[in-house]
Protein backbone atom coordinates (compact mmCIF):
# COMPACT_ATOMS: atom_id res chain seq x y z
CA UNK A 1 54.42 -35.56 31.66
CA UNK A 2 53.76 -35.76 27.74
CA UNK A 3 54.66 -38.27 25.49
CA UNK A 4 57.00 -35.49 23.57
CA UNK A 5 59.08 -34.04 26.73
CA UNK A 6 60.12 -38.27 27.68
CA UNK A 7 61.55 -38.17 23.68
CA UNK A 8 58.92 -40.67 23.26
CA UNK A 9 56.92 -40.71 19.68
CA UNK A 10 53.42 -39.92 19.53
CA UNK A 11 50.32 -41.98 19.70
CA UNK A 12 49.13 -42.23 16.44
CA UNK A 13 46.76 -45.61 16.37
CA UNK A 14 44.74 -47.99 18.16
CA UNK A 15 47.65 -50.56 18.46
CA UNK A 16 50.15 -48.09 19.47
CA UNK A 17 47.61 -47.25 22.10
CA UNK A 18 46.94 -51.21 23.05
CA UNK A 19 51.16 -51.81 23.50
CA UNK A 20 51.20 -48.80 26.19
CA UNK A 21 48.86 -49.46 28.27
CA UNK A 22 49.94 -53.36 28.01
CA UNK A 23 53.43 -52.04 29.14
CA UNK A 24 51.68 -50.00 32.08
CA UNK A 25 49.10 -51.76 33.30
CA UNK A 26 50.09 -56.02 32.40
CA UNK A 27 52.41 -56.94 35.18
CA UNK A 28 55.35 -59.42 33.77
CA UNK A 29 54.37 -62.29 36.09
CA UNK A 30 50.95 -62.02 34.13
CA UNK A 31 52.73 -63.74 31.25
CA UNK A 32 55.07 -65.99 32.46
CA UNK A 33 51.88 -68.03 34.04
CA UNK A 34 50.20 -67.79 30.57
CA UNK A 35 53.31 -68.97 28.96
CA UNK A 36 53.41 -71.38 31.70
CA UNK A 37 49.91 -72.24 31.38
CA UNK A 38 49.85 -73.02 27.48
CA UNK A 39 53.41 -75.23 27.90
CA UNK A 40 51.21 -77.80 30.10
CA UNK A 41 48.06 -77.79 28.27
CA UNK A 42 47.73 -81.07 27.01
CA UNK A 43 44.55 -83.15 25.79
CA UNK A 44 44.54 -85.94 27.20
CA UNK A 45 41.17 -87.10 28.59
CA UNK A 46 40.00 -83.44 27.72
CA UNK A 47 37.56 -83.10 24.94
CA UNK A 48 38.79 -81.87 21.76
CA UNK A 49 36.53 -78.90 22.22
CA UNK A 50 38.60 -77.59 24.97
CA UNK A 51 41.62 -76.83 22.38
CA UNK A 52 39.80 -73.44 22.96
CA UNK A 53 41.52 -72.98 25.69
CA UNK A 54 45.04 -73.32 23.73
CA UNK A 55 44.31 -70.64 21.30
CA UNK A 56 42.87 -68.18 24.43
CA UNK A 57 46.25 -68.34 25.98
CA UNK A 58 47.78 -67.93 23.03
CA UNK A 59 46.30 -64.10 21.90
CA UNK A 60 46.47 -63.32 25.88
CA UNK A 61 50.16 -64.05 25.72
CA UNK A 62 50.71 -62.85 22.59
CA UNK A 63 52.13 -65.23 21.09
CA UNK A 64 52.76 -65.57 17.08
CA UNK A 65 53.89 -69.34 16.29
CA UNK A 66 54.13 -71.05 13.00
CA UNK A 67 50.92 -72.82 11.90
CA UNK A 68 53.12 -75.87 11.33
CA UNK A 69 54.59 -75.60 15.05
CA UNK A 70 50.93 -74.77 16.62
CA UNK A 71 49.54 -77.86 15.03
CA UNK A 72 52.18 -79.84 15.98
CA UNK A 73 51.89 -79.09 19.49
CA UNK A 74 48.58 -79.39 19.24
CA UNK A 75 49.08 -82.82 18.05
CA UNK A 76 51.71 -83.94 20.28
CA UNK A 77 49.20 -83.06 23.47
CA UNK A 78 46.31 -84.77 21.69
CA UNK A 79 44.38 -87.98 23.03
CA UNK A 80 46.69 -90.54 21.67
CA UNK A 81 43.52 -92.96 20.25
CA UNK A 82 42.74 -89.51 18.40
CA UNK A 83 45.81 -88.66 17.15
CA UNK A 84 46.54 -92.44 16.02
CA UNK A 85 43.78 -91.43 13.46
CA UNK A 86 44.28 -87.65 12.91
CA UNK A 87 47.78 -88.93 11.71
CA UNK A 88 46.66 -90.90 8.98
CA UNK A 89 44.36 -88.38 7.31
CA UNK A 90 45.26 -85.10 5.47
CA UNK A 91 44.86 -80.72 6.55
CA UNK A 92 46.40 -78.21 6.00
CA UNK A 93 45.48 -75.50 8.76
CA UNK A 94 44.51 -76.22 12.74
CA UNK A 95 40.90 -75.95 12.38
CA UNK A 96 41.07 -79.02 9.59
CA UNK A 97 42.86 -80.84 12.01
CA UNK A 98 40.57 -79.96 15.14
CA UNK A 99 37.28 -80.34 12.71
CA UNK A 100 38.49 -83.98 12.11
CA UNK A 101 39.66 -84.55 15.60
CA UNK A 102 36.18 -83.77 16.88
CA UNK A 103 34.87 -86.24 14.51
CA UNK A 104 37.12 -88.80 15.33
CA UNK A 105 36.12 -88.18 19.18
CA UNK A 106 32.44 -88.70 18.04
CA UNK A 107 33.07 -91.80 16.64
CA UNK A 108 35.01 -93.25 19.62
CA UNK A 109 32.07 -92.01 22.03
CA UNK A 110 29.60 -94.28 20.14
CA UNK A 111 31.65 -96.98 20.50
């Protein structure tokens, strides 16, 4: 059946193309576990490096959060020795934050 007999609007881009075949061929359950999935991650013992992960999740699910909110989560599920120091210091965007992070984790290593 065509696109035009359902009432439906034409394809006209790329991304128009990418949200149909998401609705087609993603099955729901696919992103309730990534929603699931990035709603435990936390860093813990992990190595700041993993935070990878996070952001991964993130695109896969779609998801479009507030830098402020992202970083703050982020934060909250950090390595609490790390984020004793991360907390003192000054960024502005998540990589600042995970650039000093990974530092910080250096530093505590060599220790």
């Amino acid at each position: 059946m065509s696109r035009r007999r359902n009432g439906e609007k034409p394809i006209e881009s790329w991304d128009d193309m990418k949200v149909i075949m998401r609705k087609y061929f993603v099955p729901n359950f696919y992103y309730i576990e990534l929603f699931q999935k990035l709603q435990s991650l936390y860093h813990g013992s992990k190595s700041v490096e993993d935070h990878k992960e996070m952001k991964i999740a993130m695109i896969r699910a779609n998801v479009v959060e507030n830098r402020k909110a992202t970083m703050t989560s982020f934060f909250n599920g950090m390595n609490k020795d790390i984020a004793n120091v991360i907390e003192l210091q000054h960024y502005v965007e998540v990589e600042d934050m995970i650039h000093m992070a990974l530092k910080v984790e250096r530093q505590l290593k060599r220790k």
